[in-house]
N, C-alpha and C. Protein backbone atom coordinates (compact mmCIF):
# COMPACT_ATOMS: atom_id res chain seq x y z
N UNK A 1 -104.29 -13.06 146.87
CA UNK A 1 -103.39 -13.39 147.96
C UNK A 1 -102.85 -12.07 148.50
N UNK A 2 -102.66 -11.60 149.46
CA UNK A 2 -102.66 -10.79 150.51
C UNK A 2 -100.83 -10.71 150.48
N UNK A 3 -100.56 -9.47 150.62
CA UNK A 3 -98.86 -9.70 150.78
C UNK A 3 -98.35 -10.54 151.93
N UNK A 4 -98.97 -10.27 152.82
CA UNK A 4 -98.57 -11.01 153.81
C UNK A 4 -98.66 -12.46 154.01
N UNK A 5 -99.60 -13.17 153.52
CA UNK A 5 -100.00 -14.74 152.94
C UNK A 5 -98.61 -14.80 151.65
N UNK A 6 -98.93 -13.85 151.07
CA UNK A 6 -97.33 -13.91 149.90
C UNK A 6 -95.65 -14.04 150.31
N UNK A 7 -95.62 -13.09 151.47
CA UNK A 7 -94.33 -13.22 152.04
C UNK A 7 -94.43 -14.26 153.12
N UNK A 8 -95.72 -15.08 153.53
CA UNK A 8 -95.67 -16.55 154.66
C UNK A 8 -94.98 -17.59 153.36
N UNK A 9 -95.55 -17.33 152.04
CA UNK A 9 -95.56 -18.61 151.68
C UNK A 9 -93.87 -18.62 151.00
N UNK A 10 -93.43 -17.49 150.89
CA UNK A 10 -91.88 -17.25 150.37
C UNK A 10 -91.31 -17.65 151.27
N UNK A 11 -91.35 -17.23 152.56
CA UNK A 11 -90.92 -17.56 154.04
C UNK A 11 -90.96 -19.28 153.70
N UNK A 12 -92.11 -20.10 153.98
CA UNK A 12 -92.09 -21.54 154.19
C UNK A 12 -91.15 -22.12 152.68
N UNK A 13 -91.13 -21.33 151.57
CA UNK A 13 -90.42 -22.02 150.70
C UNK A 13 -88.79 -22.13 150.99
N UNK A 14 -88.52 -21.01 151.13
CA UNK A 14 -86.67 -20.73 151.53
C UNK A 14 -86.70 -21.17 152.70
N UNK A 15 -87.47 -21.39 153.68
CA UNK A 15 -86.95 -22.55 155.10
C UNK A 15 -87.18 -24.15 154.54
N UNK A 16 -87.58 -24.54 153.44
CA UNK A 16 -87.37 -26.07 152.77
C UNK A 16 -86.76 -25.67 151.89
N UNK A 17 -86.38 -24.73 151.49
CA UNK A 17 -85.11 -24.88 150.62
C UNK A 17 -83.67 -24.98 151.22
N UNK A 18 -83.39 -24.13 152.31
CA UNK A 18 -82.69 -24.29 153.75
C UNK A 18 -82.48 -25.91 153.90
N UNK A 19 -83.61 -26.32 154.55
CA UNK A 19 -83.21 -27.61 155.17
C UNK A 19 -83.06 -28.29 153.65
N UNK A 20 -83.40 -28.52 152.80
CA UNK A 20 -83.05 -29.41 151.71
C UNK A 20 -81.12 -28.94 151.47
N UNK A 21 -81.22 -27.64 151.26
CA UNK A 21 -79.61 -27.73 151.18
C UNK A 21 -78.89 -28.19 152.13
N UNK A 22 -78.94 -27.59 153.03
CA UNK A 22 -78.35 -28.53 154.61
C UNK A 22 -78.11 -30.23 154.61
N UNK A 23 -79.55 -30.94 154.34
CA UNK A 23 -79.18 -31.77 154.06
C UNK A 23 -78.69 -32.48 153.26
N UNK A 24 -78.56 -31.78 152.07
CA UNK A 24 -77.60 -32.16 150.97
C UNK A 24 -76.29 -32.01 151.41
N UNK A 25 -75.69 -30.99 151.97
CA UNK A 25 -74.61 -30.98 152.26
C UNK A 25 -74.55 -32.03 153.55
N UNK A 26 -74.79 -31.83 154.11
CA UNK A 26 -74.33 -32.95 155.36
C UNK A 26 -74.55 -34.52 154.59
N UNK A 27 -75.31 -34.89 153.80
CA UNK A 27 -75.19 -36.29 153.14
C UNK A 27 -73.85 -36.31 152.01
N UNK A 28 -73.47 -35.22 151.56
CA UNK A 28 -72.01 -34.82 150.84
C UNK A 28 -71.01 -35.28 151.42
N UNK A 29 -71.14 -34.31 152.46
CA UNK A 29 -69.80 -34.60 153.59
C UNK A 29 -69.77 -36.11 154.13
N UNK A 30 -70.94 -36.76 154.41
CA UNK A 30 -71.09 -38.30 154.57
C UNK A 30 -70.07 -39.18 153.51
N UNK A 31 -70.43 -38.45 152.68
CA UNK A 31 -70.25 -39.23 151.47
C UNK A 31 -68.58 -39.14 150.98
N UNK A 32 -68.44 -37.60 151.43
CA UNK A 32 -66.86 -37.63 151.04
C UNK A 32 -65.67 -38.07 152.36
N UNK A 33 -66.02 -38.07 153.19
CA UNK A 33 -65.59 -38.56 154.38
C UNK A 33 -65.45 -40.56 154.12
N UNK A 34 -66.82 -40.85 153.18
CA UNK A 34 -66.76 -42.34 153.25
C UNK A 34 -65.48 -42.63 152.15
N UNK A 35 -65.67 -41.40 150.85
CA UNK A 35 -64.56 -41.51 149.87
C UNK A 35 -63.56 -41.31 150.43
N UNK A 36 -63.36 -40.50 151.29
CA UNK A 36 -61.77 -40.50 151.25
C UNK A 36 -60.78 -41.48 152.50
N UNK A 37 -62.13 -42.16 153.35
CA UNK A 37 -61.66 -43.53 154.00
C UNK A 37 -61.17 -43.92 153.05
N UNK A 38 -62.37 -44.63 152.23
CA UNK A 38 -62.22 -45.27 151.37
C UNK A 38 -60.24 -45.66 150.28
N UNK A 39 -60.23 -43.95 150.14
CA UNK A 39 -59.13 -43.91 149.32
C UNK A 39 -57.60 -43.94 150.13
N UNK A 40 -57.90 -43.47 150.98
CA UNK A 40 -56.48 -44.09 152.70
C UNK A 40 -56.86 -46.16 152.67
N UNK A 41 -57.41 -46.52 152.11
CA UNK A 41 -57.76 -48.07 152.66
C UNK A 41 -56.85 -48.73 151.46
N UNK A 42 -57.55 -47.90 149.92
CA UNK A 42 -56.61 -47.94 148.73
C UNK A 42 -55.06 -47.82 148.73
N UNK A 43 -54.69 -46.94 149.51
CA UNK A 43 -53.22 -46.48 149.35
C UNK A 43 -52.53 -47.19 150.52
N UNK A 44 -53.42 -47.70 151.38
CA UNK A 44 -52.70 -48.60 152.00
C UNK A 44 -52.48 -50.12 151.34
N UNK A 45 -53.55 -51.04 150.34
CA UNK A 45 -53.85 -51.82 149.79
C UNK A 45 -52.54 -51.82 148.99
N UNK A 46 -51.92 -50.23 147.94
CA UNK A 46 -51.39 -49.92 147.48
C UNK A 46 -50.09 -50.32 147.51
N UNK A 47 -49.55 -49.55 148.58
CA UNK A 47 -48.39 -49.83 149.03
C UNK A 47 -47.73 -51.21 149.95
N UNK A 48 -49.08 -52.36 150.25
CA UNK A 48 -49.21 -53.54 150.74
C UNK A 48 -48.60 -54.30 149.48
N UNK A 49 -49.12 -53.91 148.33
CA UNK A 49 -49.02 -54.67 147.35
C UNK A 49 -47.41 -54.28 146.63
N UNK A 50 -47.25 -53.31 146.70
CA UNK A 50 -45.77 -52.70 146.14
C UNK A 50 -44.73 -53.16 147.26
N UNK A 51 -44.84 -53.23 148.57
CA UNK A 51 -43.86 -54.47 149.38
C UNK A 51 -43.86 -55.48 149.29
N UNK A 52 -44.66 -56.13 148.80
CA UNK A 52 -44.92 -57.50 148.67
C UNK A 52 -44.02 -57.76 147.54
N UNK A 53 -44.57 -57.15 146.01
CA UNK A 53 -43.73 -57.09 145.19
C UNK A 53 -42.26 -56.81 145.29
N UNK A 54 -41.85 -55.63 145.82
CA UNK A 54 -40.15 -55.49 146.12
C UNK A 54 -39.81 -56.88 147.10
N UNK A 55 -40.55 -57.62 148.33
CA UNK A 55 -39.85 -58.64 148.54
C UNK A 55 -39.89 -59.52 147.65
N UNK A 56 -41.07 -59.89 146.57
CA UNK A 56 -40.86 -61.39 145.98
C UNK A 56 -39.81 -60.97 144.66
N UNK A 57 -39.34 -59.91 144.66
CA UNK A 57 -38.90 -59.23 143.60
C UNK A 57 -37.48 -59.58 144.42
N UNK A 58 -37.11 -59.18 145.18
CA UNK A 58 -35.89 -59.85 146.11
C UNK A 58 -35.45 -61.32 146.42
N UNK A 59 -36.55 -61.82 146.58
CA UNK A 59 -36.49 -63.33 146.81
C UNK A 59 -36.51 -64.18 145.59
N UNK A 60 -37.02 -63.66 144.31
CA UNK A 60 -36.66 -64.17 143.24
C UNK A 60 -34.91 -64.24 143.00
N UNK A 61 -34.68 -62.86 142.89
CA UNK A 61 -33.14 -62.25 142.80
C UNK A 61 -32.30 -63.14 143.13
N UNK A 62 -32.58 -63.47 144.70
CA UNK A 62 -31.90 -64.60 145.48
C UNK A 62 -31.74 -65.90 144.96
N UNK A 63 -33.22 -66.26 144.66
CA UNK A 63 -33.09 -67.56 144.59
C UNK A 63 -32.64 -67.87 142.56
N UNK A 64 -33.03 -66.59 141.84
CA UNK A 64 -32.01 -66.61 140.60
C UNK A 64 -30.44 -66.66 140.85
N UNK A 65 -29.87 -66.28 141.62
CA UNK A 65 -28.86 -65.97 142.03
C UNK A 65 -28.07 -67.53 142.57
N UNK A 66 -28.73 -68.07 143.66
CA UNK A 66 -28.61 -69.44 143.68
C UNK A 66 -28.65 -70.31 142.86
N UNK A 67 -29.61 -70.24 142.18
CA UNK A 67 -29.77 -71.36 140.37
C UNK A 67 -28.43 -71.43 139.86
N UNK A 68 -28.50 -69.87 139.64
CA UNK A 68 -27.47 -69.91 138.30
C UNK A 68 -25.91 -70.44 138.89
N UNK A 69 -25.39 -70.35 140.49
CA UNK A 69 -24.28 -71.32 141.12
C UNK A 69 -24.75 -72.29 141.00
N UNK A 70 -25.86 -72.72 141.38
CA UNK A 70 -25.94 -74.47 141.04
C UNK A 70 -25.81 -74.70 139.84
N UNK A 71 -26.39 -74.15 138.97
CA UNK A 71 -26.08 -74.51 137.00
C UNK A 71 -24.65 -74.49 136.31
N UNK A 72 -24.11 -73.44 137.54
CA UNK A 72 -22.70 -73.40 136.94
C UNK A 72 -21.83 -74.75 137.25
N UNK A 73 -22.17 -75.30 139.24
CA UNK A 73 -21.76 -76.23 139.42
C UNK A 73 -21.85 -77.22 138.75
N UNK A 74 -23.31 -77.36 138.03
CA UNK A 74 -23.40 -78.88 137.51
C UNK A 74 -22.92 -78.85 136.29
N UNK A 75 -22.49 -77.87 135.50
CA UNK A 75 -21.48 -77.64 134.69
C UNK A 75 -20.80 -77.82 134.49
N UNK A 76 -19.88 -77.40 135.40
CA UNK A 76 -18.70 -78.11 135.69
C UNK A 76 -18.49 -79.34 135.85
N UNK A 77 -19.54 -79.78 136.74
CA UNK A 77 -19.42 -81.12 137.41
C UNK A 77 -19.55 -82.08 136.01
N UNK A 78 -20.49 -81.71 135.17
CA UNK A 78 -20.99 -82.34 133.86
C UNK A 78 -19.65 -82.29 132.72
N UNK A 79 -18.87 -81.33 133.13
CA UNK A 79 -17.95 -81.68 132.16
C UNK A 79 -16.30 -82.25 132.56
N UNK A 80 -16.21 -82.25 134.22
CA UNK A 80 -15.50 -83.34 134.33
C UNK A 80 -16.03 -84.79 134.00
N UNK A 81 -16.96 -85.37 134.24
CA UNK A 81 -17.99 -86.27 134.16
C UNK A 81 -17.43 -86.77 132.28
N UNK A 82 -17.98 -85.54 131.90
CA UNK A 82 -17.49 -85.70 130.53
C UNK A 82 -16.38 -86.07 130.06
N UNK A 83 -15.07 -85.75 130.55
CA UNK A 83 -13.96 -85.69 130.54
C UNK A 83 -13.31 -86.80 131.25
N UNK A 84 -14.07 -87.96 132.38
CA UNK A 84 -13.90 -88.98 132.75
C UNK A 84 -14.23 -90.10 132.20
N UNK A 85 -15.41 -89.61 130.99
CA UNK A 85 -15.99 -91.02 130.41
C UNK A 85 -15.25 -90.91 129.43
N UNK A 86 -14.57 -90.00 128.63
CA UNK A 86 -14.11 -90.04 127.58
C UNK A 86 -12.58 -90.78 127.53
N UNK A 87 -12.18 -90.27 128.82
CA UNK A 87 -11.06 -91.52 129.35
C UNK A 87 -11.23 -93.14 129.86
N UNK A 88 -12.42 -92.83 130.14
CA UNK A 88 -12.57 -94.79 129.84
C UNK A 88 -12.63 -95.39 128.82
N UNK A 89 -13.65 -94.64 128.45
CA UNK A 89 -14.12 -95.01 126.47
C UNK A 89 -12.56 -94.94 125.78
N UNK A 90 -11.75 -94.26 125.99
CA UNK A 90 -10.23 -94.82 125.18
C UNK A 90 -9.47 -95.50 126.16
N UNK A 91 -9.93 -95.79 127.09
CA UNK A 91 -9.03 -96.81 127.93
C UNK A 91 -9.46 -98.52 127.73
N UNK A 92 -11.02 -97.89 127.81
CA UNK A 92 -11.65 -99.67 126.85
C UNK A 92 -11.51 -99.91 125.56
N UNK A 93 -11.48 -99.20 125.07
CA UNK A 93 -11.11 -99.10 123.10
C UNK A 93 -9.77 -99.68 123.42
N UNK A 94 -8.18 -99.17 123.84
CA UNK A 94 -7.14 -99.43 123.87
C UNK A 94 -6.83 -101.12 124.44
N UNK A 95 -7.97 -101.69 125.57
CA UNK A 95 -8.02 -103.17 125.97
C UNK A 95 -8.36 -103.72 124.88
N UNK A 96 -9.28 -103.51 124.16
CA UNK A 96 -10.57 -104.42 123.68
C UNK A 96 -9.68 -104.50 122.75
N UNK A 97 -9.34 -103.25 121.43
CA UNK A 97 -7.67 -103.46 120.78
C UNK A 97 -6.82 -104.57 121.09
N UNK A 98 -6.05 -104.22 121.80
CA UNK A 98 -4.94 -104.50 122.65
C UNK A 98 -5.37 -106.67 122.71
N UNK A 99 -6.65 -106.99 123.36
CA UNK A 99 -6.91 -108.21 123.21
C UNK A 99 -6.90 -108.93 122.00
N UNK A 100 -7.95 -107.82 120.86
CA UNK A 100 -8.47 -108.68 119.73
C UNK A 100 -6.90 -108.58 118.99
N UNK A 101 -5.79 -108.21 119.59
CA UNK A 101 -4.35 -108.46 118.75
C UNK A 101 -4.48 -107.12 118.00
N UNK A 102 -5.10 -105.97 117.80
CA UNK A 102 -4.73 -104.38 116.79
C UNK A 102 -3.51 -104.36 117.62
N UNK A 103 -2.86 -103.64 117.25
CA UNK A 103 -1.98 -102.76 117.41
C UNK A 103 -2.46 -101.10 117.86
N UNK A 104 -1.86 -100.82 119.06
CA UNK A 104 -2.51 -99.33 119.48
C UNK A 104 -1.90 -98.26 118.52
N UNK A 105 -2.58 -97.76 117.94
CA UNK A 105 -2.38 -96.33 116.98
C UNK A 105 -1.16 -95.32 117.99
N UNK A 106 -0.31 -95.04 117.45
CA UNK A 106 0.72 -94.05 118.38
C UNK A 106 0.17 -92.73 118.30
């Protein structure tokens, strides 16, 4: 082989080695351009999901917040309730007494 046939064929190798790198890099950059859409789509997904959470995280709050006044109300309400039957129940004990002839306990 002839130097000059030697330096054609070095020549045709480093111009496909050229375009092979080239196009490696430009399919790279494809590729990292698609990753880092990709990762802006994530951090939006991200932070979609972390508002969502702080509202149902709020709206729980609320509506715990509401429960526990209604639980307290019926609480209350449950122990006047309580406190009304327990005055009948000795107001009928004291008749039913009082008829069958006992004598009411002082």
């Amino acid at each position: 082989m002839t130097p000059e046939e030697r330096l054609n064929r070095i020549e045709n190798a480093l111009d496909r080695h050229i375009e092979f790198v080239g196009r490696s890099l430009q399919e790279q950059n494809q590729l990292i351009d698609k990753n880092t859409a990709g990762i802006r789509d994530l951090i939006v997904v991200g932070r979609t999901c972390l508002d969502s959470i702080k509202a149902m995280r709020e709206t729980h709050q609320k509506d715990y917040e509401q429960w526990s006044a209604k639980m307290n109300e019926l609480r209350e309400a449950q122990a006047a309730t309580e406190e009304k039957l327990n005055i009948l129940i000795n107001t009928v004990d004291r008749i039913i007494r009082h008829r069958n002839g006992n004598k009411e306990p002082s």
